[in-house]
Protein backbone atom coordinates (compact mmCIF):
# COMPACT_ATOMS: atom_id res chain seq x y z
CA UNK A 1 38.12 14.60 8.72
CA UNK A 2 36.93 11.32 8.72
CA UNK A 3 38.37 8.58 6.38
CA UNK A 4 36.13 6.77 4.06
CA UNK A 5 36.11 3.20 3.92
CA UNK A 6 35.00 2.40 0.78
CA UNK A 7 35.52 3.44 -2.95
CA UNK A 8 32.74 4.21 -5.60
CA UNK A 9 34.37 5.96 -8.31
CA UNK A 10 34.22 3.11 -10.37
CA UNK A 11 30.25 2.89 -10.19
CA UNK A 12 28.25 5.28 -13.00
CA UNK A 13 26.07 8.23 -11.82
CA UNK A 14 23.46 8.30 -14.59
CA UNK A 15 21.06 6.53 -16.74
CA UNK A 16 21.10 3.47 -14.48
CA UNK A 17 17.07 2.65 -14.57
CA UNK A 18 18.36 -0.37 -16.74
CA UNK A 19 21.85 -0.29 -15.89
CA UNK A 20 21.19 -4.56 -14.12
CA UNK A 21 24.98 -5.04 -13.77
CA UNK A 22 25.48 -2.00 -11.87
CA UNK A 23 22.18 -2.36 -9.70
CA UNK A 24 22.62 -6.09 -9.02
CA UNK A 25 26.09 -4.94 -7.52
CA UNK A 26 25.15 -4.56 -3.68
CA UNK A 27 28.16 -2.36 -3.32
CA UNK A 28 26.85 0.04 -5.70
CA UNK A 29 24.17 1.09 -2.75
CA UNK A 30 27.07 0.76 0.03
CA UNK A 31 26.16 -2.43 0.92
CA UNK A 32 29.30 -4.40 2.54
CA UNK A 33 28.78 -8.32 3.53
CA UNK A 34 31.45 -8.92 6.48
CA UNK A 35 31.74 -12.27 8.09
CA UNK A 36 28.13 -13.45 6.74
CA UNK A 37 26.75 -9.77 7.99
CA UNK A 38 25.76 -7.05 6.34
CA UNK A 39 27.29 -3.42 6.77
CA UNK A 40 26.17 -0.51 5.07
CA UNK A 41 27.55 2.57 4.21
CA UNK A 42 24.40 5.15 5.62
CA UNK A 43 25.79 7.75 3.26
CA UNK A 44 26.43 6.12 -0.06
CA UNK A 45 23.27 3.81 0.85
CA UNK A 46 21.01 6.95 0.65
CA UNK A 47 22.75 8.37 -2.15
CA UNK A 48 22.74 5.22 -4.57
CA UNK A 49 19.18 5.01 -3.89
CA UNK A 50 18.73 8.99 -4.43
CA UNK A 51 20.67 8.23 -7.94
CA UNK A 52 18.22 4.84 -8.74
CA UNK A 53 15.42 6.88 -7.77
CA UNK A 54 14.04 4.89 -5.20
CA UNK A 55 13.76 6.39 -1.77
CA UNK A 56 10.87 3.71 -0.45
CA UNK A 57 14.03 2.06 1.23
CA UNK A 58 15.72 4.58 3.10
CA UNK A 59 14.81 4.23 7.02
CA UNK A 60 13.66 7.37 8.28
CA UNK A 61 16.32 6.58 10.84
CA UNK A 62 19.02 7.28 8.20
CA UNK A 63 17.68 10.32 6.76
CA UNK A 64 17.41 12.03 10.29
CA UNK A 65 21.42 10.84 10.55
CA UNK A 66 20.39 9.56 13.73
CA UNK A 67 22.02 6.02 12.30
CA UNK A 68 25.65 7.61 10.63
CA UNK A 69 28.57 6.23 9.21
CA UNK A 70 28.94 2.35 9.17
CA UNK A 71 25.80 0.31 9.94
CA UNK A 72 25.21 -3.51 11.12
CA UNK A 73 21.64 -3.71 12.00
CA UNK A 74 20.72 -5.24 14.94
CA UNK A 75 19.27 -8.96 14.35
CA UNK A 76 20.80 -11.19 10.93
CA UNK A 77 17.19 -12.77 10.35
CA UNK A 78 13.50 -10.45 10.57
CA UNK A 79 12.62 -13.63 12.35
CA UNK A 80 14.88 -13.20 14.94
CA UNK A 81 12.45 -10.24 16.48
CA UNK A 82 9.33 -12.04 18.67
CA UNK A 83 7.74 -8.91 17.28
CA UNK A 84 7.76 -9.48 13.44
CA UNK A 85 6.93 -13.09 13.89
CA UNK A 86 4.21 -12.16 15.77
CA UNK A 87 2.96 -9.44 13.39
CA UNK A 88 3.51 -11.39 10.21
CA UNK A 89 1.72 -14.52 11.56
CA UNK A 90 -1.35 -12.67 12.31
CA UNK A 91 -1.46 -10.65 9.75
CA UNK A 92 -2.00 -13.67 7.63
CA UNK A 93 -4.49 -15.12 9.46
CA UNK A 94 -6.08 -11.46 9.45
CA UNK A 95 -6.04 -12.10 5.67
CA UNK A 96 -8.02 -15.13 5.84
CA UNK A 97 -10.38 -13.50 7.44
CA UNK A 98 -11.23 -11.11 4.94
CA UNK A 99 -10.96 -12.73 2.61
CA UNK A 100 -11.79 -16.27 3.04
CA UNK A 101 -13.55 -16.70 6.68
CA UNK A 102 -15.77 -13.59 6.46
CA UNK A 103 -16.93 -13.72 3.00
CA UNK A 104 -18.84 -17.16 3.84
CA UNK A 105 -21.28 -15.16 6.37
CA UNK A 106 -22.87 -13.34 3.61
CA UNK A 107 -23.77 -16.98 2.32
CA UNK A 108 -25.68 -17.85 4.59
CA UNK A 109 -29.26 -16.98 3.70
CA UNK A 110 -31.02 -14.29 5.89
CA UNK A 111 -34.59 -13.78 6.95
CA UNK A 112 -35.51 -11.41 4.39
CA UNK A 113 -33.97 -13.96 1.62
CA UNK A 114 -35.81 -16.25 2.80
CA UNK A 115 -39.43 -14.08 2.72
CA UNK A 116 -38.48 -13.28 -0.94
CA UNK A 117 -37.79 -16.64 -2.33
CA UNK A 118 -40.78 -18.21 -0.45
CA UNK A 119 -43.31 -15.45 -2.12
CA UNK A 120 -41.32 -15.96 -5.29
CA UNK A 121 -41.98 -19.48 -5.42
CA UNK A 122 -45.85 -19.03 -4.38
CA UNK A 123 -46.31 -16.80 -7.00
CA UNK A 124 -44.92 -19.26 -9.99
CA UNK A 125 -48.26 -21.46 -9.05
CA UNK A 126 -50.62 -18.73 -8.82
CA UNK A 127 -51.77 -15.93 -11.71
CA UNK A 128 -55.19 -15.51 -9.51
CA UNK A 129 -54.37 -11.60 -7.37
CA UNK A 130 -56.45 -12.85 -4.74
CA UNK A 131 -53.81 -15.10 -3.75
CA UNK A 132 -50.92 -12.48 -3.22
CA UNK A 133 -52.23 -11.17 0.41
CA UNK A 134 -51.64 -14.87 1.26
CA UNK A 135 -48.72 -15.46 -0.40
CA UNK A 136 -47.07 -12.08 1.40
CA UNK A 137 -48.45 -13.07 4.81
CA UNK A 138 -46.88 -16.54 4.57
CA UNK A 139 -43.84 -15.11 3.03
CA UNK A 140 -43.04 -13.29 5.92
CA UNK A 141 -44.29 -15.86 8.54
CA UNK A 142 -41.30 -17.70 6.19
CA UNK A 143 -39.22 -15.11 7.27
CA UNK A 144 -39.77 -14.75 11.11
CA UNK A 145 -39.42 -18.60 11.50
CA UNK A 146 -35.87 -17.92 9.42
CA UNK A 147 -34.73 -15.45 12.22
CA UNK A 148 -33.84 -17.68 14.97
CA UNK A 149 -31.93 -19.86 13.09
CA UNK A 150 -29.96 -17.47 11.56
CA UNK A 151 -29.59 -16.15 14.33
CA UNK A 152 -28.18 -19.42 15.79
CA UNK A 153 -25.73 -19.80 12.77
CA UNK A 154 -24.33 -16.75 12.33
CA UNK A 155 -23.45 -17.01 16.51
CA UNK A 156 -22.08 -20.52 15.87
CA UNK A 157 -19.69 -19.43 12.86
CA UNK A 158 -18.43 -16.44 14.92
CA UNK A 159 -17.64 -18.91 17.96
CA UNK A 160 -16.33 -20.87 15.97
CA UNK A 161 -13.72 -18.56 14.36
CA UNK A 162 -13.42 -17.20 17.84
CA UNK A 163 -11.93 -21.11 18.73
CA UNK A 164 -9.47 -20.60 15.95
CA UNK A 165 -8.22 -17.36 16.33
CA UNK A 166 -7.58 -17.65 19.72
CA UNK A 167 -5.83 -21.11 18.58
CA UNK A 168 -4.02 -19.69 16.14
CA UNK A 169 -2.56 -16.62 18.46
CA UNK A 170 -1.52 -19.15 20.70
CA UNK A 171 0.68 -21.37 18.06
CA UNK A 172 2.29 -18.50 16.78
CA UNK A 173 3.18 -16.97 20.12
CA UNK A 174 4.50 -20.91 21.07
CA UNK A 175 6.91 -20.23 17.78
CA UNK A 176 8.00 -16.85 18.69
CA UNK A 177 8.43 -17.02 22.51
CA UNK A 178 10.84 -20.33 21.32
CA UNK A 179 12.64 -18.70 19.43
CA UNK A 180 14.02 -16.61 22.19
CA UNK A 181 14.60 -19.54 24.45
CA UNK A 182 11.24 -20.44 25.72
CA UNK A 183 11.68 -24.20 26.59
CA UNK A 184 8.80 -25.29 28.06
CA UNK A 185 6.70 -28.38 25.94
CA UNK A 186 3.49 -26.87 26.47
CA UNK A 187 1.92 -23.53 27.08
CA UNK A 188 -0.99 -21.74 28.63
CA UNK A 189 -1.41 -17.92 29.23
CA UNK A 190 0.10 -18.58 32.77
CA UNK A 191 3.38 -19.78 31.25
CA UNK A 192 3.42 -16.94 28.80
CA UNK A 193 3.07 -14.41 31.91
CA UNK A 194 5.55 -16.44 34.28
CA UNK A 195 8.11 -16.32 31.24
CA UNK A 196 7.39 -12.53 30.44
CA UNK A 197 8.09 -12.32 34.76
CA UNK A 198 11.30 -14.02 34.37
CA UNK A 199 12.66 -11.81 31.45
CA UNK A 200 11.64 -8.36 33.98
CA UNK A 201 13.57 -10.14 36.15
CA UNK A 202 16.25 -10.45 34.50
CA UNK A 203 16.27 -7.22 32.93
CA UNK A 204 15.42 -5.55 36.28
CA UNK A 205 11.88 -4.19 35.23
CA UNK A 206 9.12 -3.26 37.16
CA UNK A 207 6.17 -4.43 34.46
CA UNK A 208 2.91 -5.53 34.97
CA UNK A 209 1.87 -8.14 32.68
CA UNK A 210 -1.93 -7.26 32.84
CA UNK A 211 -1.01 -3.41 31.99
CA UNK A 212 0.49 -3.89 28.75
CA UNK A 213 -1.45 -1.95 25.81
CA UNK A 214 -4.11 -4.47 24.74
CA UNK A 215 -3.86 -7.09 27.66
CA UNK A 216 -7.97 -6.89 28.17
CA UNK A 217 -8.48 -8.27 24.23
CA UNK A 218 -5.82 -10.75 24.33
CA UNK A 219 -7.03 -12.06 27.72
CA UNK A 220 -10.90 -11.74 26.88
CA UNK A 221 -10.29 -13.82 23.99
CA UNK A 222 -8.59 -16.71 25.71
CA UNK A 223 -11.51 -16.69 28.26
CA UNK A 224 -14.21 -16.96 25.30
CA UNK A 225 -12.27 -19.79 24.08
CA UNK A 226 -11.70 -21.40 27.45
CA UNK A 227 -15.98 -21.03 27.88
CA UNK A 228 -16.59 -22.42 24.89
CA UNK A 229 -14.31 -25.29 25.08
CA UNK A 230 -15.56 -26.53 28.51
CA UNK A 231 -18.83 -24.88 29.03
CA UNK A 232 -18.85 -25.13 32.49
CA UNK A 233 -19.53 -22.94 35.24
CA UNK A 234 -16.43 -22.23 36.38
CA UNK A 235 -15.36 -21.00 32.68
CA UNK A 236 -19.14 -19.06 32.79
CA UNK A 237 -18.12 -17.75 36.06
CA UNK A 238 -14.37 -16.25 35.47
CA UNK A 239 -15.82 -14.50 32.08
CA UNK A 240 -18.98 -12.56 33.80
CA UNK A 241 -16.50 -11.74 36.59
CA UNK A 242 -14.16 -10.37 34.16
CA UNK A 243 -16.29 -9.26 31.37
CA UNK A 244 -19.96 -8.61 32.13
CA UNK A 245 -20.80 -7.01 29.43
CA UNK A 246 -19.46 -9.59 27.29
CA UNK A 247 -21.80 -12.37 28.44
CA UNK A 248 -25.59 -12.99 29.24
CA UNK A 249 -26.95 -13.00 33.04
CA UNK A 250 -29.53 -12.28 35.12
CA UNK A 251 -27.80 -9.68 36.31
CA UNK A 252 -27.32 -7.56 33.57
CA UNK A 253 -30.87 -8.01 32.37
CA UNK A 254 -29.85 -9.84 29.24
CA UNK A 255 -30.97 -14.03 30.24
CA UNK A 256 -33.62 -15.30 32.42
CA UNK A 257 -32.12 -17.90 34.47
CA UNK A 258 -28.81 -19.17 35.67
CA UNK A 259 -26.03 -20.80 33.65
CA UNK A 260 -25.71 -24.54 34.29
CA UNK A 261 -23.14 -26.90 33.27
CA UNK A 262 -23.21 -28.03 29.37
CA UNK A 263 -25.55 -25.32 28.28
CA UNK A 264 -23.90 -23.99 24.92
CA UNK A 265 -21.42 -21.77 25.89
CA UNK A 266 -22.22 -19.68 21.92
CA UNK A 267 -25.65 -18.95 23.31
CA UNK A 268 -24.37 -17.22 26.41
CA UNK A 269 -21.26 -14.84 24.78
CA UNK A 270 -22.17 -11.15 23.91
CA UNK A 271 -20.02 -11.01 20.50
CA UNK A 272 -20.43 -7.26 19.47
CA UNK A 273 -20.50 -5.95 15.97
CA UNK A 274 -16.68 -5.57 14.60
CA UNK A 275 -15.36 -7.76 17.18
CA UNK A 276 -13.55 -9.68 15.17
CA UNK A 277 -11.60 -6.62 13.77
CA UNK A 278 -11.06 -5.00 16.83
CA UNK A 279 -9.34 -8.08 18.28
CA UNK A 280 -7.01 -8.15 15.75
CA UNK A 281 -6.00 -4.58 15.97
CA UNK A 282 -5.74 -4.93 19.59
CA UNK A 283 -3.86 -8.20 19.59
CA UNK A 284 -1.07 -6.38 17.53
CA UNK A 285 -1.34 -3.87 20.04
CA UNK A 286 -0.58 -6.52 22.45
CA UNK A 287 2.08 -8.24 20.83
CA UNK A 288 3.82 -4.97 19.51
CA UNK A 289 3.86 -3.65 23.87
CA UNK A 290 5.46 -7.22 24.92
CA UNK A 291 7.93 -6.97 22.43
CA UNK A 292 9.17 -3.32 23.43
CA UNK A 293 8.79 -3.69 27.33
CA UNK A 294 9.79 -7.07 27.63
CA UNK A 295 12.54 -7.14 24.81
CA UNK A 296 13.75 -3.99 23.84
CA UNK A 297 12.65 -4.65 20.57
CA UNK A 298 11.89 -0.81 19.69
CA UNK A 299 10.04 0.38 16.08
CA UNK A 300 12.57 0.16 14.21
CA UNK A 301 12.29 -3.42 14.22
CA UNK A 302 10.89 -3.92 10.87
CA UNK A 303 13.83 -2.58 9.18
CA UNK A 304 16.76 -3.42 11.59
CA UNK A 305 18.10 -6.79 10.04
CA UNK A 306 19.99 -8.11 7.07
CA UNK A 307 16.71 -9.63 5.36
CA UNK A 308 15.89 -6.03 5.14
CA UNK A 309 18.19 -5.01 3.05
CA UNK A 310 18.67 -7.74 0.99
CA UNK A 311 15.10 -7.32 0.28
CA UNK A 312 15.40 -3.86 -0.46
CA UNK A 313 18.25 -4.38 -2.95
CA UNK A 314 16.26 -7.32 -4.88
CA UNK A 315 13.54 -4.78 -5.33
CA UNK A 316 15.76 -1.73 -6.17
CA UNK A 317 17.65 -3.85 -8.66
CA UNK A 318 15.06 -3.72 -11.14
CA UNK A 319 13.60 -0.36 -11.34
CA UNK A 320 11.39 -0.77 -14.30
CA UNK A 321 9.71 -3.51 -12.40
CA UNK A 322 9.33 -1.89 -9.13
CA UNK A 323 7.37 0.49 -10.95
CA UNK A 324 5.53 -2.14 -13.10
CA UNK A 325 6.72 -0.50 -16.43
């Protein structure tokens, strides 16, 4: 029989929706803090929150019993996982996006805005009908002319976003791969790969960095970026070799001449519809495959740390609030 560790006869059983004392009490829900870490008691953790009646907090890990007994999770910090650094800091900037960034595309006036408000404005000089077969024609001459310009924006914003995104990745990975010991003072994809080859290394792995689940995104984007930062050849060159479809050519049918040095790189990228959205989904792919081949940092990630369950007892300590009452 095994021995308990801890005692909670002294902690009520009911009516504790608005029992605060009790439920600010992180031993109430078995949670222990030894030497500046915390411990928790699986049993008594699932049953306090059973008796609150929260279960949103229980890891599914606990519930299975395939995490028993006495439990230090396995980083102090979230932030000490590559993974959930890398998650939350693209998750906001996949926030902006939708909500900020994207938003300002369906400002931009359109060709068949533009028809409408030039026959609107005809017709406020004109109450003679056999003017309207003009006005309409030169309405939508207004609205052809519009196209290519649009056109030309809309492409412009997208590359632009494109630059910023990929920028973004970038800083956040910088933050994430230092804090697991990356030392270098600058960084390029190359370092990223030659550091991810060191930790196999180490670790005795045979992985491929160009295999991992959502490589072809994460490297497609940094080869848009490096195009449209340089415009050159070279960076033309290294994308149609790479990405055909993703970029105009004689060869594919979609331009009528060659690529030449300083042309606008925007004019010459393929960006699909949803693009945007699918490289975020795949760059979590990405980042979520590095962080389990290359650091044993396994699903359970998001849970497995003190912050966790401090988090979860902040939440759980006011009921009637969790559950806006």
């Amino acid at each position: 029989m095994t021995t308990k560790k801890y005692d909670y006869s002294k902690y009520p059983t009911e009516n504790l929706f608005y029992d605060y004392d009790t439920l600010k009490d992180e031993k109430f829900f078995g949670v222990h803090i030894i030497n500046e870490r915390v411990e928790v008691d699986v049993d008594r953790y699932i049953e306090a929150c059973k008796l609150v009646g929260i279960e949103d907090f229980i890891p599914d890990e606990f519930k299975t019993k395939y995490i028993h007994q006495y439990f230090v999770p396995r980083k102090q910090e979230k932030y000490d996982y590559f993974s959930i650094i890398m998650r939350d800091g693209i998750k906001r900037f996949e926030k902006d996006w939708k909500q900020e960034y994207k938003p300002i595309f369906s400002k931009i006036k359109t060709p068949s805005e533009v028809k409408e408000q030039t026959r609107l404005d005809a017709l406020m000089y004109t109450s003679n009908s056999d003017d309207f077969d003009e006005i309409d024609i030169d309405a939508m001459m207004a609205g052809i002319r519009r196209q290519n310009k649009y056109n030309q924006i809309i492409n412009e914003m997208y590359c632009m976003f494109i630059n910023k995104l990929c920028t973004e990745v970038d800083r956040i990975t910088l933050i994430a791969l230092s804090a697991i010991s990356f030392d270098e003072t600058s960084f390029s994809v190359g370092k990223f790969k030659t550091f991810a080859d060191g930790l196999a290394s180490k670790a005795n792995k045979n992985i491929k960095f160009k295999d991992l689940d959502g490589y072809n995104s994460y490297n497609m984007l940094h080869e848009i970026h490096n195009f449209l930062k340089h415009n050159s050849i070279d960076a033309y060159s290294t994308l149609k070799t790479d990405y055909p479809k993703n970029v105009r050519s004689k060869e594919n049918g979609t331009a009528d001449f060659e690529y030449e040095n300083g042309m606008f790189a925007g004019d010459w990228i393929i960006i699909k519809e949803g693009y945007i959205e699918k490289a975020f989904k795949k760059l979590h792919e990405f980042f979520n495959c590095f962080s389990k081949n290359y650091l044993d940092e396994i699903d359970d990630s998001w849970w497995n740390n003190d912050d966790y369950f401090y988090d979860a007892l902040s939440q759980m300590s006011n009921p009637a609030e969790y559950y806006g009452l």
